[in-house]
Protein backbone atom coordinates (compact mmCIF):
# COMPACT_ATOMS: atom_id res chain seq x y z
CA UNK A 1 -62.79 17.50 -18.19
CA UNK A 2 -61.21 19.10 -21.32
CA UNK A 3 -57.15 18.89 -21.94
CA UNK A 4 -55.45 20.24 -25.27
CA UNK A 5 -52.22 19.21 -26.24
CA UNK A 6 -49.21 21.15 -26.92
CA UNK A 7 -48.75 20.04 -30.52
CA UNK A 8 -44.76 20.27 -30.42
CA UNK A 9 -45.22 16.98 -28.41
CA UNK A 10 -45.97 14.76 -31.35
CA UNK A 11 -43.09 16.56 -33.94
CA UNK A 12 -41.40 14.38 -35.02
CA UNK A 13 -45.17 13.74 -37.20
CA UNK A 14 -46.69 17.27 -37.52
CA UNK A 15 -44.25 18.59 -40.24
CA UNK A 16 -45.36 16.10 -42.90
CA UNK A 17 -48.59 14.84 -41.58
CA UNK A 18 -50.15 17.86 -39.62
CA UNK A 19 -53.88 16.59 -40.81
CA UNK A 20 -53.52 13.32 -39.47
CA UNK A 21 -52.07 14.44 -36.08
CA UNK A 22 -55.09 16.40 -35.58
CA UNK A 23 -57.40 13.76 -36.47
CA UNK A 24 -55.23 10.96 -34.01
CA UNK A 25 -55.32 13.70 -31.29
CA UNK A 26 -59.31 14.01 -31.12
CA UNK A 27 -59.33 10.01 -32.01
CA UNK A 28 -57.41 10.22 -27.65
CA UNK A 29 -59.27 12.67 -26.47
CA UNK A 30 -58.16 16.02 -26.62
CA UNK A 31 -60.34 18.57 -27.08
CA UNK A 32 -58.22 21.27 -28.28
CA UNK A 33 -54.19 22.12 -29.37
CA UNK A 34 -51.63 24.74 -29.30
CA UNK A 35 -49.28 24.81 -32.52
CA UNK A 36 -45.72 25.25 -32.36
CA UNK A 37 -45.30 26.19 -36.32
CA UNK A 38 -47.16 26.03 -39.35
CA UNK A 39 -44.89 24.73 -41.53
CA UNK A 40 -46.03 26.66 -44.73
CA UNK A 41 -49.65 25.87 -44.28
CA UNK A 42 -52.35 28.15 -45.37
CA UNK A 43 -54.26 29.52 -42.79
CA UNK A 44 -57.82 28.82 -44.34
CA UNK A 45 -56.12 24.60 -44.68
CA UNK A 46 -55.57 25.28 -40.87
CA UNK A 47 -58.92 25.89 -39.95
CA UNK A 48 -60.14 23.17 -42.89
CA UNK A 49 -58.11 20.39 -40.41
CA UNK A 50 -59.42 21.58 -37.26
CA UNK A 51 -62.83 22.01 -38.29
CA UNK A 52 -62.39 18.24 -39.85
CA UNK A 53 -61.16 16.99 -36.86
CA UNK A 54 -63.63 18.66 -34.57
CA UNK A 55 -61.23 20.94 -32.05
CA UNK A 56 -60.48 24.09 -31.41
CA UNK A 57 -56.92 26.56 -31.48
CA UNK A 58 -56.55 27.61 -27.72
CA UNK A 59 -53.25 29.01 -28.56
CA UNK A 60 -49.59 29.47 -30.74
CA UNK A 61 -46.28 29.23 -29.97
CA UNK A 62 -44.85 32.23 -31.90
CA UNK A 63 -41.33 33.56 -31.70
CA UNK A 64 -41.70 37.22 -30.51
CA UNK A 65 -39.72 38.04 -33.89
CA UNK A 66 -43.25 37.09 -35.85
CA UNK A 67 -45.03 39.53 -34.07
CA UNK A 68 -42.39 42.03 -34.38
CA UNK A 69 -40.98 42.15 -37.59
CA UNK A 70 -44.32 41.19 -39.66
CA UNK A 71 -47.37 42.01 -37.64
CA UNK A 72 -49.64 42.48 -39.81
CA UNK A 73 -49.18 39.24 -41.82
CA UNK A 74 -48.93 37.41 -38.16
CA UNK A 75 -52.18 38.90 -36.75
CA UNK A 76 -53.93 37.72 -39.93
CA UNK A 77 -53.14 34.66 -40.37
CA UNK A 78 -53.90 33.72 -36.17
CA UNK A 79 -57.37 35.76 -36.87
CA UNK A 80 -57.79 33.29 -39.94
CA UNK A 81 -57.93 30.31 -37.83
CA UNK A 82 -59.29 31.67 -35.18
CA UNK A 83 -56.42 31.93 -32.20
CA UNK A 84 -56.71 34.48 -30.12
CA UNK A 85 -53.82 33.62 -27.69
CA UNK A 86 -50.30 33.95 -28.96
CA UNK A 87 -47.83 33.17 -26.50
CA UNK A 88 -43.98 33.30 -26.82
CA UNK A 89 -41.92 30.01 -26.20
CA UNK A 90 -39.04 31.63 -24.67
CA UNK A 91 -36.47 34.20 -25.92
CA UNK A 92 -32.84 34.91 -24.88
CA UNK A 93 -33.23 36.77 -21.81
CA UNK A 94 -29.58 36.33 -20.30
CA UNK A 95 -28.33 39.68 -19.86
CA UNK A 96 -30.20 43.08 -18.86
CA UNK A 97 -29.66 44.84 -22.05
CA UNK A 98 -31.72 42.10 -23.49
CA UNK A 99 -34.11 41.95 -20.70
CA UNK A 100 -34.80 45.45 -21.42
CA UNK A 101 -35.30 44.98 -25.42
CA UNK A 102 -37.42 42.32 -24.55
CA UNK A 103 -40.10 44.17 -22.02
CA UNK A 104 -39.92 47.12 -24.85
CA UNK A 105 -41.35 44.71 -27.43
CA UNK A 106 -43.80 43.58 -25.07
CA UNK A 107 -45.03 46.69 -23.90
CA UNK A 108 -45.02 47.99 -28.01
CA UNK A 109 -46.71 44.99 -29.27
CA UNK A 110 -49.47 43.55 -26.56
CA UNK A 111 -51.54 46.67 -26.32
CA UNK A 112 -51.93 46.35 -30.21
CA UNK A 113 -52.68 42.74 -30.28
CA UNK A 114 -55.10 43.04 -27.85
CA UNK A 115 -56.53 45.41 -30.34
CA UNK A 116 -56.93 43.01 -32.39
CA UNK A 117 -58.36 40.53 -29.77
CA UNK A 118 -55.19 39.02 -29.37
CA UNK A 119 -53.78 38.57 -25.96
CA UNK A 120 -49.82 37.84 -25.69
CA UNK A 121 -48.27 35.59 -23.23
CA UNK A 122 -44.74 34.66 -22.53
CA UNK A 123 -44.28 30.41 -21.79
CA UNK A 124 -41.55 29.60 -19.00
CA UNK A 125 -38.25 27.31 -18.49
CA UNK A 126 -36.60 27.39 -15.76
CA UNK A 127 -33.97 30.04 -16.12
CA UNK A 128 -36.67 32.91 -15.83
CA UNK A 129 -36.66 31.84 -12.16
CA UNK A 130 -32.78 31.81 -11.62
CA UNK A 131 -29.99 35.28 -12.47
CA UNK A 132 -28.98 35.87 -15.48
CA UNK A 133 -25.85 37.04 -16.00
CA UNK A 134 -26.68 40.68 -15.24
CA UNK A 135 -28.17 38.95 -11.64
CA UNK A 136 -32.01 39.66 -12.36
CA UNK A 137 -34.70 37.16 -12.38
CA UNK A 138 -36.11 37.28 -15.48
CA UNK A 139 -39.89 36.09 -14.58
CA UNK A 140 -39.90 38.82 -11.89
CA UNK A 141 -39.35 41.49 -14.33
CA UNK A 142 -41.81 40.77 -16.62
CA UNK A 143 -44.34 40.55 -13.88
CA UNK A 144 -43.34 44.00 -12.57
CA UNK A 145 -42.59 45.77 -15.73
CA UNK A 146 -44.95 44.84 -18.31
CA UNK A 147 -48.64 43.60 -18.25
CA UNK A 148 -48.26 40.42 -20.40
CA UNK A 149 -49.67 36.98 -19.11
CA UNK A 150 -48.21 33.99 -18.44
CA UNK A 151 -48.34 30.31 -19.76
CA UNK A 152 -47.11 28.81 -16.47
CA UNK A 153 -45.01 25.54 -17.64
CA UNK A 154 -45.70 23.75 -14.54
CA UNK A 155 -43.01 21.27 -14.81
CA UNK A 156 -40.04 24.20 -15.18
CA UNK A 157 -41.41 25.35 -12.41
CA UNK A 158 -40.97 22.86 -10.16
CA UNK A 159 -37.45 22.14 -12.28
CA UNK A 160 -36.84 25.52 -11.25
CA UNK A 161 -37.10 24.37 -7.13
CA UNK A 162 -40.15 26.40 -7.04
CA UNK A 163 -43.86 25.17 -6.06
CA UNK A 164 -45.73 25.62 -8.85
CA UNK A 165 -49.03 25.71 -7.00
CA UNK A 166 -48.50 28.68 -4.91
CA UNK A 167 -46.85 30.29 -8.00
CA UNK A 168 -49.97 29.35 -9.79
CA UNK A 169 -52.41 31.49 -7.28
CA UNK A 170 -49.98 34.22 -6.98
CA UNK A 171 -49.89 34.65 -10.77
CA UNK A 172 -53.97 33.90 -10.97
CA UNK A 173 -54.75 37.03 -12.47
CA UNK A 174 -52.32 37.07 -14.88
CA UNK A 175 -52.99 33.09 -16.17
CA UNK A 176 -55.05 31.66 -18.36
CA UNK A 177 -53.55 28.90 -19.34
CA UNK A 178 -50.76 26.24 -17.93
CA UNK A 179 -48.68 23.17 -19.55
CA UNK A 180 -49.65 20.32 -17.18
CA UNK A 181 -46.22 17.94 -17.44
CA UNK A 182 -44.15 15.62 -15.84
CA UNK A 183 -40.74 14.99 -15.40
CA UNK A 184 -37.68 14.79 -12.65
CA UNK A 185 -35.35 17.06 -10.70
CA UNK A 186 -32.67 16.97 -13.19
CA UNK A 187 -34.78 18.28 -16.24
CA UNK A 188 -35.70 14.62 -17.88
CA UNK A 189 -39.32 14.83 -19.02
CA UNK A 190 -41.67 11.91 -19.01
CA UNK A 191 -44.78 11.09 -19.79
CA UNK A 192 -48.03 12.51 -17.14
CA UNK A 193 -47.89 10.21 -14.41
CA UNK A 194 -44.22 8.74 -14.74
CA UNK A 195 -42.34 11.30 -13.35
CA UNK A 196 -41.96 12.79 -9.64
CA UNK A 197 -43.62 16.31 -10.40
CA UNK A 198 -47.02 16.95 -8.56
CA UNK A 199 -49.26 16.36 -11.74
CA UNK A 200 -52.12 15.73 -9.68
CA UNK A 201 -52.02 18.65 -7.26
CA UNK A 202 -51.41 21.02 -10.28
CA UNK A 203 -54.48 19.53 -12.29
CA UNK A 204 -56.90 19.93 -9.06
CA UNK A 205 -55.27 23.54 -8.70
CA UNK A 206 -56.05 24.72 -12.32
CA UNK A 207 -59.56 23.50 -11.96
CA UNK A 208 -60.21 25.06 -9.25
CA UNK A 209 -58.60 28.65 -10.20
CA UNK A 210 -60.62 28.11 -14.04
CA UNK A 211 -57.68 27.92 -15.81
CA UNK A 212 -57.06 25.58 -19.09
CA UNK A 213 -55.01 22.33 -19.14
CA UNK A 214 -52.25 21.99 -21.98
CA UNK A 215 -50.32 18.85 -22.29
CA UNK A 216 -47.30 18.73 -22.97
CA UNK A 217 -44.57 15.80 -23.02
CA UNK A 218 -41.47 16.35 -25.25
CA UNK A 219 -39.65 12.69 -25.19
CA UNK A 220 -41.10 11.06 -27.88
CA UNK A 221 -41.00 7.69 -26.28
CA UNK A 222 -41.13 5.44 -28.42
CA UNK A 223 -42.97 7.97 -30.78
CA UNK A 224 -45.05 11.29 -30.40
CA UNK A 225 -48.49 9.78 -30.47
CA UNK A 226 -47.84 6.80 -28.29
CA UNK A 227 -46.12 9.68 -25.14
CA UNK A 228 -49.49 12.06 -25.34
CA UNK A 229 -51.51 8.50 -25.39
CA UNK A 230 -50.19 7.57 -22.16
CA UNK A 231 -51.04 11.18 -21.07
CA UNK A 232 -54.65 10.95 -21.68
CA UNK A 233 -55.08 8.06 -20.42
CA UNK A 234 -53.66 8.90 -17.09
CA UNK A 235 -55.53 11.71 -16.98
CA UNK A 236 -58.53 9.94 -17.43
CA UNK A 237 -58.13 7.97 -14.63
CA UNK A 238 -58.04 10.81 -12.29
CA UNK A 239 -61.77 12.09 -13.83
């Protein structure tokens, strides 16, 4: 079974040692990783440290404002090192007049990334599941309004009071791709297999539905690399 790793989970490394945290991630096991930043790399010394450390871009975290305000430049340098998924960490979504700016860019800018062979996704928390302050759900209006897919962040949706599995087959179509993580009901993250959301059930779901497995585990206890260690390994105990 193949994992990636969301690479924000080992930041407090990646900004000053982005070549090495490649290298230590394929050392574990992952097979491939989705960036959250650049950090003033070149796109060609991108690809140089994933080809070195044998794995593969499944996908970005890229503010929606990259895309918007400097497409061109964006779409080049994701084509450089090969990405073809960009998805959107989150955006400020708490009123309708926002809402609505939002699903405009959307609608403007996925047609003409897929284009490009780019397909645009949008990553949950949990307050795309709860009213803003204009009393819409946020997750439901993208889903009815616009035709982008979804990085289902499993754990936000079970933060949420949601069950991510069913969410996960409703949304099948429209998912390629979920963060498998762990945590409790108060929004504490932990390491895969130390907290009380249903890691397992989640796994065996996206298997079953074809959909790719990215890690993610944002506590950086003790450290970056030692947290996604102790995801690997648990995972590879379930195999």
């Amino acid at each position: 079974m193949e994992y990636g790793l969301q690479l924000y989970s080992i930041r407090d490394i990646t900004d000053k040692q982005m070549e090495y945290s490649l290298h230590k991630v394929a050392e574990m096991g992952y097979s491939f990783v989705e960036f959250a930043g650049f950090f003033g790399i070149p796109a060609a010394k991108i690809k140089e440290m994933l080809a070195s450390a044998g794995l593969r871009v499944s996908g970005t975290h890229t503010g929606w404002q990259e895309v918007a305000h400097d497409f061109e430049k964006t779409v080049a340098y994701h084509t450089e090192i090969g990405n073809k998924n960009i998805i959107i960490p989150g955006a400020d979504l708490s009123d309708k007049q926002k809402v609505d700016d939002f699903i405009d860019m959307v609608n403007e800018f996925g047609p003409k990334l897929a284009e490009r062979g780019i397909t645009l996704h949008f990553h949950n928390h949990s307050g795309e599941f709860k009213p803003n302050k204009d009393g819409q759900i946020v997750h439901e209006e993208l889903e009815r309004r616009t035709n982008i897919f979804f990085e289902l962040d499993t754990y936000w949706v079970y933060n949420a009071e949601l069950d991510p599995i069913a969410l996960m087959e409703r949304l099948a179509p429209r998912v390629r791709v979920i963060h498998l993580k762990d945590g409790n009901e108060k929004g504490e993250g932990f390491a895969l297999g130390e907290g009380s959301a249903p890691v397992k059930a989640v796994r065996e779901k996206a298997i079953a539905l074809g959909m790719e497995m990215v890690v993610e585990s944002e506590t950086l206890k003790p450290d970056g690399l030692s947290e996604v260690k102790r995801c690997i390994d648990f995972l590879k105990t379930l195999n």
